[in-house]
C-alpha atoms as a PDB file:
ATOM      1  CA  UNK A   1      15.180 176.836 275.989  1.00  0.00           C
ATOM      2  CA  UNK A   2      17.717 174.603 273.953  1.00  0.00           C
ATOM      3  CA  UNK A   3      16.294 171.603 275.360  1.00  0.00           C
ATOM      4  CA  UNK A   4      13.077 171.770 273.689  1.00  0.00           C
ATOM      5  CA  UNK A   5      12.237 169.337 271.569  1.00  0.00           C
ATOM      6  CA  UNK A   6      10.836 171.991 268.736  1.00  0.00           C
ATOM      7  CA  UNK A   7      14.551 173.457 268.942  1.00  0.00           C
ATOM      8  CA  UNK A   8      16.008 170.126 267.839  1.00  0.00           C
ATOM      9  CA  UNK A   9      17.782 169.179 264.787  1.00  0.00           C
ATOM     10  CA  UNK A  10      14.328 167.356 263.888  1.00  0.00           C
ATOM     11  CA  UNK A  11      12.382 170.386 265.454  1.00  0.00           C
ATOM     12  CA  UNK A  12      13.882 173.063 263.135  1.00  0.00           C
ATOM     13  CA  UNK A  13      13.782 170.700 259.880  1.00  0.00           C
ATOM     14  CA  UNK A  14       9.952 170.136 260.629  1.00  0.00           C
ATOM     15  CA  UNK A  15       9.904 174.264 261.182  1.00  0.00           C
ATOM     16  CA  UNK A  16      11.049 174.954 257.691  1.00  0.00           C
ATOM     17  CA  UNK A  17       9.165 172.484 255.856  1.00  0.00           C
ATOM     18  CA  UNK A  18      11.992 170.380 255.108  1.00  0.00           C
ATOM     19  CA  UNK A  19      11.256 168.135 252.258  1.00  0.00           C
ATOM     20  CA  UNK A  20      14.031 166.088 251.524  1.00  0.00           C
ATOM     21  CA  UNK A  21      17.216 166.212 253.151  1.00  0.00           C
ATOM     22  CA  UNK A  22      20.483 164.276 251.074  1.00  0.00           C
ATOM     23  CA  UNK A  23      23.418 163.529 252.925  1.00  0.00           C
ATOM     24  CA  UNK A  24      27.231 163.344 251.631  1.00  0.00           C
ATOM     25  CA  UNK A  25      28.194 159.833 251.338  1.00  0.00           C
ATOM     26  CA  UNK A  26      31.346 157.877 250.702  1.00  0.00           C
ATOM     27  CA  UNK A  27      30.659 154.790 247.251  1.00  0.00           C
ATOM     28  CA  UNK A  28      30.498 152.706 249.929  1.00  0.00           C
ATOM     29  CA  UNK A  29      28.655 153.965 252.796  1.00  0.00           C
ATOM     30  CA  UNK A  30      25.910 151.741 254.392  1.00  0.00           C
ATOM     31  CA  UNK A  31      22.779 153.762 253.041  1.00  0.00           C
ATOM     32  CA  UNK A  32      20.767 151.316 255.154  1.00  0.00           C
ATOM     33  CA  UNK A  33      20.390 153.868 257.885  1.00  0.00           C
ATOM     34  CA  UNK A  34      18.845 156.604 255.483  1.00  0.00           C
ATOM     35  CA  UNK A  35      15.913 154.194 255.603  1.00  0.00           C
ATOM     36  CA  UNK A  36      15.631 154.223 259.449  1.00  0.00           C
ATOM     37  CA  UNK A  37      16.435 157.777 259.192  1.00  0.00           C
ATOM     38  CA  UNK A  38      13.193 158.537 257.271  1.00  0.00           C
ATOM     39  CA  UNK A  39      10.994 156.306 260.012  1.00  0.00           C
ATOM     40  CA  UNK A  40      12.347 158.848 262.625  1.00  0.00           C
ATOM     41  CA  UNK A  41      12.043 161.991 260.777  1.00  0.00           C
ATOM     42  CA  UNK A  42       8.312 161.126 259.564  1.00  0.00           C
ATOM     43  CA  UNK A  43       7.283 164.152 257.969  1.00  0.00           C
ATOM     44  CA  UNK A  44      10.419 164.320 255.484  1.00  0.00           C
ATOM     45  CA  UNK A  45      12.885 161.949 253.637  1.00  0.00           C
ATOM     46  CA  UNK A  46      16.544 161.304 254.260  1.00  0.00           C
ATOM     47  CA  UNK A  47      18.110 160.082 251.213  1.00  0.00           C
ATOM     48  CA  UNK A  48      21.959 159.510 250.590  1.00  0.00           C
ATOM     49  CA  UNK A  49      24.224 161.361 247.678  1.00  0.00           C
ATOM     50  CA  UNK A  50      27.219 160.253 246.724  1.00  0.00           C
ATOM     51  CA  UNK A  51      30.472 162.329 246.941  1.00  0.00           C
ATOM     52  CA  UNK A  52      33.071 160.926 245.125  1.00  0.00           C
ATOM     53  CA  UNK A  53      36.272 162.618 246.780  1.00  0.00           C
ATOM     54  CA  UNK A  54      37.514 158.599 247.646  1.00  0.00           C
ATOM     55  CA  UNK A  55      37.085 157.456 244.146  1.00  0.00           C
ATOM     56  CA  UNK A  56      39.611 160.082 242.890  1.00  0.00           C
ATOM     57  CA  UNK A  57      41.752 161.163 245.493  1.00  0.00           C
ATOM     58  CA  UNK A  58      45.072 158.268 244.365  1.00  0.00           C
ATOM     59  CA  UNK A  59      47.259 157.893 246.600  1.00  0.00           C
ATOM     60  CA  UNK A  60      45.462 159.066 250.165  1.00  0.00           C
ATOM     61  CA  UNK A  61      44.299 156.290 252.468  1.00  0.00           C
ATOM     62  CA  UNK A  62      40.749 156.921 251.866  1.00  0.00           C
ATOM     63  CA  UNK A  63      41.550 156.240 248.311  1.00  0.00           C
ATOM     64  CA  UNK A  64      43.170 152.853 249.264  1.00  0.00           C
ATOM     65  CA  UNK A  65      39.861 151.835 251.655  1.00  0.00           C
ATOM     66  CA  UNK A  66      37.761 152.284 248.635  1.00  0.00           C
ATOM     67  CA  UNK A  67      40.291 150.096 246.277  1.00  0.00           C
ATOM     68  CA  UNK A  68      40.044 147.553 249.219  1.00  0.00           C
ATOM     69  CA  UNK A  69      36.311 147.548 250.164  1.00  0.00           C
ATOM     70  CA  UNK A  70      35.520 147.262 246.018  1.00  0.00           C
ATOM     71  CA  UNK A  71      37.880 144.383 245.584  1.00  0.00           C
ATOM     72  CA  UNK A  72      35.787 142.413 247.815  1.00  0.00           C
ATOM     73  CA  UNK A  73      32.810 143.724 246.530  1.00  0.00           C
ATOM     74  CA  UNK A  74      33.097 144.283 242.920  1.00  0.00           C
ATOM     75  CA  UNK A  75      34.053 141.613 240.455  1.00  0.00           C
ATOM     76  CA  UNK A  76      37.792 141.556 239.518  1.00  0.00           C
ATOM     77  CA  UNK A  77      36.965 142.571 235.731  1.00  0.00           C
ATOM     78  CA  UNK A  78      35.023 145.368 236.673  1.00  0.00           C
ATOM     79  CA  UNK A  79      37.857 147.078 238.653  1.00  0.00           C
ATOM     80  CA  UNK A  80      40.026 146.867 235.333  1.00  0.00           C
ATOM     81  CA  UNK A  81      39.799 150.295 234.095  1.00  0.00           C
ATOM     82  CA  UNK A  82      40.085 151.842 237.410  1.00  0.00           C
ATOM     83  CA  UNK A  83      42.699 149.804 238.920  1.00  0.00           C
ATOM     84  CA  UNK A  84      45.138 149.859 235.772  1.00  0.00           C
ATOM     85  CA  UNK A  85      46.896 153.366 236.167  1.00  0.00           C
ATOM     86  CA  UNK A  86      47.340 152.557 239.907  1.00  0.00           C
ATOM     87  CA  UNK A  87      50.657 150.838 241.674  1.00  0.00           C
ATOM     88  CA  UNK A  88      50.383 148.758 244.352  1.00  0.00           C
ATOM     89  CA  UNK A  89      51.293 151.807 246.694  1.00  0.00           C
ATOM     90  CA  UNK A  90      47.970 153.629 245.370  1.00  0.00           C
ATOM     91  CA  UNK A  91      50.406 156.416 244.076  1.00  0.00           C
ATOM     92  CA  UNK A  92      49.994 157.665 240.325  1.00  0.00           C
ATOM     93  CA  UNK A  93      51.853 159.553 238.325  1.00  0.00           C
ATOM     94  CA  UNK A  94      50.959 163.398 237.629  1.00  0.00           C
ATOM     95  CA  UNK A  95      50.271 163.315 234.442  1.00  0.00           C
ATOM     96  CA  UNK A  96      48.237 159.745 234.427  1.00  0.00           C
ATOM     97  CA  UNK A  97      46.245 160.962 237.703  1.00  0.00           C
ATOM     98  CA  UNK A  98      44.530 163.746 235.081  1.00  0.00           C
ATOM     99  CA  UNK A  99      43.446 160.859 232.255  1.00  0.00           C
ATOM    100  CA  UNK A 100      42.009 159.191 234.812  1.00  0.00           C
ATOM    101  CA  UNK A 101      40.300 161.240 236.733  1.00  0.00           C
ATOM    102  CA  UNK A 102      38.765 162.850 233.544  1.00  0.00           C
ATOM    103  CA  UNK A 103      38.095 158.712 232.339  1.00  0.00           C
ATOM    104  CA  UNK A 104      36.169 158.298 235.966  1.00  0.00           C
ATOM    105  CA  UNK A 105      34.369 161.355 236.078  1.00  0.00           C
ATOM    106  CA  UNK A 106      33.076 160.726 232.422  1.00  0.00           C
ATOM    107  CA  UNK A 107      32.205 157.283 233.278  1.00  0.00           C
ATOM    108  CA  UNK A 108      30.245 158.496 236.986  1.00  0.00           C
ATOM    109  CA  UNK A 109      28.555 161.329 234.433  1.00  0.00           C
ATOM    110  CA  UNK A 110      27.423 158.689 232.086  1.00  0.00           C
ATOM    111  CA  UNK A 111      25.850 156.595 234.575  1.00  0.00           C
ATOM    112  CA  UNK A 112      24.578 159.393 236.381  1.00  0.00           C
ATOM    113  CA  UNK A 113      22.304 160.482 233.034  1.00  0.00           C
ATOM    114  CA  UNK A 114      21.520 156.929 232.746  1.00  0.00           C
ATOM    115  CA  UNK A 115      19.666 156.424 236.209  1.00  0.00           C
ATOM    116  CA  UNK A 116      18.293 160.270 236.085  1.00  0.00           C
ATOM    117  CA  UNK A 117      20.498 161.660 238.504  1.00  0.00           C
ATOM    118  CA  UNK A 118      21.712 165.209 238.882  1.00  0.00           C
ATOM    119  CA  UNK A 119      25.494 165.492 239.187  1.00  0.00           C
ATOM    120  CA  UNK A 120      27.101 168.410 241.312  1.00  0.00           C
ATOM    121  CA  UNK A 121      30.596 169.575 239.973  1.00  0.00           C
ATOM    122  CA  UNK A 122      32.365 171.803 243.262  1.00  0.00           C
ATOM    123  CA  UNK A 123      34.865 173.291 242.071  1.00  0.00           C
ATOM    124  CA  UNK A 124      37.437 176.202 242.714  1.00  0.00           C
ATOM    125  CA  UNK A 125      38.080 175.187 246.305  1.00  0.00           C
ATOM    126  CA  UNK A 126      41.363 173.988 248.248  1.00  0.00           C
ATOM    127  CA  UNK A 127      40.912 171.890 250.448  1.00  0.00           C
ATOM    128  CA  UNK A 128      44.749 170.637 251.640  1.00  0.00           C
ATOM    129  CA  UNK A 129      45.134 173.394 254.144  1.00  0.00           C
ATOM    130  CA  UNK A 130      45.633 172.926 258.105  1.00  0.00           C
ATOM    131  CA  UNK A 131      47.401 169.410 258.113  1.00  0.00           C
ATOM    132  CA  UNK A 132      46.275 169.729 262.016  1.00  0.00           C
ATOM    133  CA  UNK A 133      42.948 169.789 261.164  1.00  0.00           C
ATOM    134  CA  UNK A 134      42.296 167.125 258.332  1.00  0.00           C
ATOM    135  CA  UNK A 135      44.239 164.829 261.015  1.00  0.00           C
ATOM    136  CA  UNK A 136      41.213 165.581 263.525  1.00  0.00           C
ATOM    137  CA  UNK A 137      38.448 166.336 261.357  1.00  0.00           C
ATOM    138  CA  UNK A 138      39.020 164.204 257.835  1.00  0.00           C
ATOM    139  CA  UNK A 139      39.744 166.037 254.492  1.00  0.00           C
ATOM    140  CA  UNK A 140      36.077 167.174 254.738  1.00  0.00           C
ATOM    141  CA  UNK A 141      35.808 169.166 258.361  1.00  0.00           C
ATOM    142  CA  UNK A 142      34.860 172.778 256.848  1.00  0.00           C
ATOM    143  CA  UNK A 143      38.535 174.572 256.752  1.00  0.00           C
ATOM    144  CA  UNK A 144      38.899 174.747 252.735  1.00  0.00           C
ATOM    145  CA  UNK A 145      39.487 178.197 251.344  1.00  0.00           C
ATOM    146  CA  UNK A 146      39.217 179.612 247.955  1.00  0.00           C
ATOM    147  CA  UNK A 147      41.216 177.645 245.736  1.00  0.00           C
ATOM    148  CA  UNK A 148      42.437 179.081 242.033  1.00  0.00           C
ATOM    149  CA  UNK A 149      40.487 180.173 239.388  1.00  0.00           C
ATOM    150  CA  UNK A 150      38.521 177.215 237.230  1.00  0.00           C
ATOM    151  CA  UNK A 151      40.162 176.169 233.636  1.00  0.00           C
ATOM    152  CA  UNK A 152      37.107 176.541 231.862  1.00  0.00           C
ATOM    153  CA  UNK A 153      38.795 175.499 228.766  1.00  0.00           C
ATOM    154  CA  UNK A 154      39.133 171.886 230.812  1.00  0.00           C
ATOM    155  CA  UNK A 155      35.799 172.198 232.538  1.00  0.00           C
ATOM    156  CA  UNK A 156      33.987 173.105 228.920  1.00  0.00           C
ATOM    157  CA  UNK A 157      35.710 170.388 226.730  1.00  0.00           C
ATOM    158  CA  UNK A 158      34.463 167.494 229.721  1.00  0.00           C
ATOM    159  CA  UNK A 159      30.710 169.076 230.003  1.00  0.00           C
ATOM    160  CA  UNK A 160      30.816 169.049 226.043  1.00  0.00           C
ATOM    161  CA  UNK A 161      32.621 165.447 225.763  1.00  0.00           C
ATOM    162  CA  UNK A 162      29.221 164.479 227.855  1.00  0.00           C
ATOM    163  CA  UNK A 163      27.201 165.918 225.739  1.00  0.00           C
ATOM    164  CA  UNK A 164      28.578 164.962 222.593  1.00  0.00           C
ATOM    165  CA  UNK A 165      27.861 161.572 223.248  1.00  0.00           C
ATOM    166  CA  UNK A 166      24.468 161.860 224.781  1.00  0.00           C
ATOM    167  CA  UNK A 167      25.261 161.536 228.758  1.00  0.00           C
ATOM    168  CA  UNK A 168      25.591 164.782 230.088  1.00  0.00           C
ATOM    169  CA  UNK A 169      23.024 164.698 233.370  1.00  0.00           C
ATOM    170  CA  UNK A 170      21.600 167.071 235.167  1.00  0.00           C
ATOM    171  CA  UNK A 171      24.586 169.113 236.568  1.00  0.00           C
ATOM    172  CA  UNK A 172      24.916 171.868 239.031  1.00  0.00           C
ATOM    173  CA  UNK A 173      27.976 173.649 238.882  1.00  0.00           C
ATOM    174  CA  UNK A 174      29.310 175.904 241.897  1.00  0.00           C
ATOM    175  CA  UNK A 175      32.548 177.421 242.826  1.00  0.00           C
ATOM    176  CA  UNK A 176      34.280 178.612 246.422  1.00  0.00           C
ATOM    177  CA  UNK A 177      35.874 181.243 243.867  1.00  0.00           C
ATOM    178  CA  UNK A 178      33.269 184.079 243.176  1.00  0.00           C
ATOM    179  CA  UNK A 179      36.154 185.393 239.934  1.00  0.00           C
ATOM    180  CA  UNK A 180      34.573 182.267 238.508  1.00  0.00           C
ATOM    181  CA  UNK A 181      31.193 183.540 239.071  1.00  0.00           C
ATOM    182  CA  UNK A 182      29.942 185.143 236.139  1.00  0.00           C
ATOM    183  CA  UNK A 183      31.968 182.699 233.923  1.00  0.00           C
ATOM    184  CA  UNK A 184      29.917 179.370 235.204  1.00  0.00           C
ATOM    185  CA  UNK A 185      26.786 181.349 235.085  1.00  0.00           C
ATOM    186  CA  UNK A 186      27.143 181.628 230.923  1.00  0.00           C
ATOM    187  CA  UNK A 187      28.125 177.951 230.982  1.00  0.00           C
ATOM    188  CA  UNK A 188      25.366 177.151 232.293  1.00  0.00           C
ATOM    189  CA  UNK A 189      23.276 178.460 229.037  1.00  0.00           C
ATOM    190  CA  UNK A 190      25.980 177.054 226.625  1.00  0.00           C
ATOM    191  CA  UNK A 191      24.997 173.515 227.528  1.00  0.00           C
ATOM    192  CA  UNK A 192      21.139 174.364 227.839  1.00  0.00           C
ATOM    193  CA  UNK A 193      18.641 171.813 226.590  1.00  0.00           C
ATOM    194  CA  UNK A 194      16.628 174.703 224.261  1.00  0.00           C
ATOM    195  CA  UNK A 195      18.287 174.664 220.155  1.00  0.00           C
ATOM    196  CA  UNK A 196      20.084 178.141 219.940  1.00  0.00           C
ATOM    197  CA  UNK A 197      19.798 178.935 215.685  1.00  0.00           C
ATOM    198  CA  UNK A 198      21.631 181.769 214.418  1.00  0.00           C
ATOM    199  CA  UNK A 199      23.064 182.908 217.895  1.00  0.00           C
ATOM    200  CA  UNK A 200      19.552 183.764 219.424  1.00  0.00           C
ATOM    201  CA  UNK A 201      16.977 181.136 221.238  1.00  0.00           C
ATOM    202  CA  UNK A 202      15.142 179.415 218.683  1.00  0.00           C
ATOM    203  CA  UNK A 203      11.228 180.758 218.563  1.00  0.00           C
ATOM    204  CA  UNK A 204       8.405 178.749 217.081  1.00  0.00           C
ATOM    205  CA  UNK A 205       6.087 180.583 215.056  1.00  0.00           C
ATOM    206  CA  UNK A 206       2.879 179.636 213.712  1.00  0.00           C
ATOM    207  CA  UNK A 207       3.312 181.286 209.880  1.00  0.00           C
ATOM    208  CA  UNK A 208      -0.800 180.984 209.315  1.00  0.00           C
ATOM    209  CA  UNK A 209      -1.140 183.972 212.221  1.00  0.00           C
END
């Protein structure tokens, strides 16, 4: 019964109407094979998104793949910013590791708004747990557990910094934490694109009525 073809991965996608299906991809993944993935689909497209867990985790050997793979591909000057607060070892201090972070994830959210692209913040989830594991399954195998509660204060001042300066994209916001629930849910209608005035949603009225 498993066998049949309508029971495939393809099978069940076609089922449900699958429209578009995005993988999770590293900044320098071959996205060549989306392409042939598409032919083989046929009724559906496979398209690549990027998860950025390499570009900010200093210091792990993913993180030191990316710095390599760039430096061949990238020129030198364009690696400035992002290769300045890191030693040769990849390792950055505590402190530095949260300017830049906040630095690349402004930059990524910038250039996401410029090309029209919706950026995904996950937050609120741990993700160093079974050292067992992440040796046999990578730092993304599906054994994360609710992490701490979000500092909103942190995650508010970066969504406004964005917007302040005209490139806050798209963004979905979701947390492993549900105490964070309700709390992202208001964001969400702090940073909407409709003019609050006065406190309340601003209605247009037509005064000749």
């Amino acid at each position: 019964m498993l066998a049949d073809d309508s029971r495939s991965t393809l099978g069940i996608m076609r089922k449900w109407n699958v429209d578009v299906l995005c993988t999770s991809d590293d900044l320098l993944s071959d996205v060549g094979v989306h392409r042939k993935a598409t032919e083989k689909a046929g009724t559906f497209r496979v398209l690549p998104s990027l998860r950025g867990d390499s570009i900010l985790s200093f210091g792990t050997e993913a993180n030191r793949r990316l710095v390599a793979g760039l430096s061949e591909t990238v020129p030198a000057d364009g690696l400035d910013s992002y290769l300045a607060g890191i030693s040769a070892d990849g390792n950055i201090a505590p402190d530095d590791k949260v300017y830049l972070s906040s630095y690349l994830l402004g930059f990524l959210a910038g250039e996401y708004a410029r090309r029209g692209w919706v950026m995904q913040l996950h937050v609120g989830a741990e993700r160093y747990t079974s050292s067992r594991l992440r040796s046999i399954a990578g730092p993304a195998g599906g054994y994360a557990t609710i992490g701490q509660c979000c500092d909103i204060r942190s995650l508010v001042d970066f969504l406004d910094g964005c917007d302040s300066n005209g490139r806050l994209p798209k963004t979905i916001i979701y947390t492993l934490n549900p105490a964070d629930n309700a709390a992202f849910a208001t964001l969400t209608g702090s940073f909407s694109e409709e003019m609050p005035r006065n406190g309340f949603l601003a209605i247009e009225r037509n005064d000749s009525d």
